[in-house]
Structure formats: structure tokens, C-alpha cells
Protein backbone atom coordinates (compact mmCIF):
# COMPACT_ATOMS: atom_id res chain seq x y z
CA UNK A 1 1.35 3.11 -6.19
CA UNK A 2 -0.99 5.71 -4.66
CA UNK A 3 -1.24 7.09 -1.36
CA UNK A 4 -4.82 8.21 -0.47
CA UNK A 5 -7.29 9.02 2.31
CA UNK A 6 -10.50 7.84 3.28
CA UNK A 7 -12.45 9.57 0.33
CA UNK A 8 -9.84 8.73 -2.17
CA UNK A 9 -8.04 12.12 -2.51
CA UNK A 10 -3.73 11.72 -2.79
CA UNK A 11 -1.91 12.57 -0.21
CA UNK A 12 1.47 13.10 1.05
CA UNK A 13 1.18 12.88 4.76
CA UNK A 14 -0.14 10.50 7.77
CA UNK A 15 -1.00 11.95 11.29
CA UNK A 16 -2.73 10.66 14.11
CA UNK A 17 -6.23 12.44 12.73
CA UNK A 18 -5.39 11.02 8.89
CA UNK A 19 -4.42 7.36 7.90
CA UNK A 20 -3.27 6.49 4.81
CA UNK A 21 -4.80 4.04 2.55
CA UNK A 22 -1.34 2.63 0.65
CA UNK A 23 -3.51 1.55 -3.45
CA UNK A 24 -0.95 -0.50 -5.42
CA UNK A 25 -1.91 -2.26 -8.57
CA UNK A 26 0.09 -5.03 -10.04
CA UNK A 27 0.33 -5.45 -13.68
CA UNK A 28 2.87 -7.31 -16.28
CA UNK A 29 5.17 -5.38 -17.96
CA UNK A 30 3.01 -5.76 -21.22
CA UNK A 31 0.38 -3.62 -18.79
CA UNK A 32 -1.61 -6.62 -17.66
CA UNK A 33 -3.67 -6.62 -14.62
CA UNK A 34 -2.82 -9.78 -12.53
CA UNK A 35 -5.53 -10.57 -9.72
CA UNK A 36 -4.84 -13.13 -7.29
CA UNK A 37 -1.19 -12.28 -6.43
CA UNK A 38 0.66 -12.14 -3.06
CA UNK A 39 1.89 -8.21 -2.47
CA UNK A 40 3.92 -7.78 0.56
CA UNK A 41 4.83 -4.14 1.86
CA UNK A 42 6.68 -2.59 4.35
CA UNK A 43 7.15 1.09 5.85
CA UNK A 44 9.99 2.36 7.81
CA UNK A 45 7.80 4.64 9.83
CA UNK A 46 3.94 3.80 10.28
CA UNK A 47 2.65 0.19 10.48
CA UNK A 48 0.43 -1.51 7.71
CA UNK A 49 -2.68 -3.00 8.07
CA UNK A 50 -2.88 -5.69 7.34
CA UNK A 51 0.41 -6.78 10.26
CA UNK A 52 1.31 -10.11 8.03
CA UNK A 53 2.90 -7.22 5.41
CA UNK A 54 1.06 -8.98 3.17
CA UNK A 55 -2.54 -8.45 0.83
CA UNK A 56 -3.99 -10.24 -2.02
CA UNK A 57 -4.83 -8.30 -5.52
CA UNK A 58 -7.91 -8.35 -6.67
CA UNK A 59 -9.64 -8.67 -10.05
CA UNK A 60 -8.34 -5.05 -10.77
CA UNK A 61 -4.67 -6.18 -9.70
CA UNK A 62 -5.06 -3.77 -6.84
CA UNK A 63 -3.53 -4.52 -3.37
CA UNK A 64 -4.46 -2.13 -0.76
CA UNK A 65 -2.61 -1.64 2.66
CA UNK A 66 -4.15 1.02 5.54
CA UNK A 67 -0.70 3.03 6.61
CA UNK A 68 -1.09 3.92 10.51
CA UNK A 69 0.90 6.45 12.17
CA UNK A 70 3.31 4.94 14.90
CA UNK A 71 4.24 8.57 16.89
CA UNK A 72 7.06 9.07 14.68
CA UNK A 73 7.90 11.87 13.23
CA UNK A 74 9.90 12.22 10.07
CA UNK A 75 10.00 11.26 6.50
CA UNK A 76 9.19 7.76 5.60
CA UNK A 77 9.27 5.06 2.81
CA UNK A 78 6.51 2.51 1.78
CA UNK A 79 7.98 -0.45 -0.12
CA UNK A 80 5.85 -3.18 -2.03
CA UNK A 81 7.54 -6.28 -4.35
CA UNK A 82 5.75 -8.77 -6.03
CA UNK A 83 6.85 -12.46 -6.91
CA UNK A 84 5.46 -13.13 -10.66
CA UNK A 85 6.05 -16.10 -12.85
């Protein structure tokens, strides 16, 4: 899981100037990619994009969520589980 901005450089830190773009990529635990699975997220401060908590991986086993600020201040958490047969 990766947290980056808009030109792909990691950060640590969402304002109201600076969303986050929330990268997670899914693999087996042989180190598989696996496109085509259902990634749901959450954050206990912010709100994801997209709202249904949800986003599909691709052919890279990537998911991507866009963490928005929500005016509060504070330290937060960003949460992701995957369902895999």
C-alpha cells in the first residue's frame, strides 16, 4: 500500500490543497498479481473516492482509492481487505 500525490511522489499527509491517491496492489502470498478482485477500504478521517468503499484491481492487481480531506485534523488510518479464494 502506497500513499501518493498527483505526480506519484509518497506522501504522508492530506490537506485541503493535497489529496491523496491511496495505490494498493493485491497479490497471492506466492507474490501473484490478481486483477479483477473486489478491494474495499476505509479511513477513519478523510473520505475515499470512490463512496461505495469499494474499487476493482486491475491487470497489475492495483486498486486505487483518491483520499479527500474531511476538515479533520489529526492522525488517521486507511484500511483495505481483500476476499480471495
Amino acid at each position: 500500500m502506497t500513499l501518493v500525490d498527483a505526480n506519484g511522489n509518497t506522501i504522508t499527509e492530506i490537506t485541503p490543497l493535497k489529496a491523496g491517491l491511496f495505490r494498493v496492489v493485491v497479490t497471492t502470498p506466492e507474490g501473484n498479481l490478481l486483477p479483477q478482485e473486489v478491494v474495499t477500504g476505509e479511513a477513519s478521517l478523510g473520505t475515499l473516492q470512490p463512496e461505495s468503499g469499494t474499487a476493482l484491481t486491475d491487470d497489475d492487481g492495483a486498486a486505487v482509492f483518491i483520499v479527500q480531506p474531511d476538515g479533520l485534523e489529526g492522525a488517521g488510518t486507511l484500511t483495505v481487505s481483500v476476499t480471495y479464494d
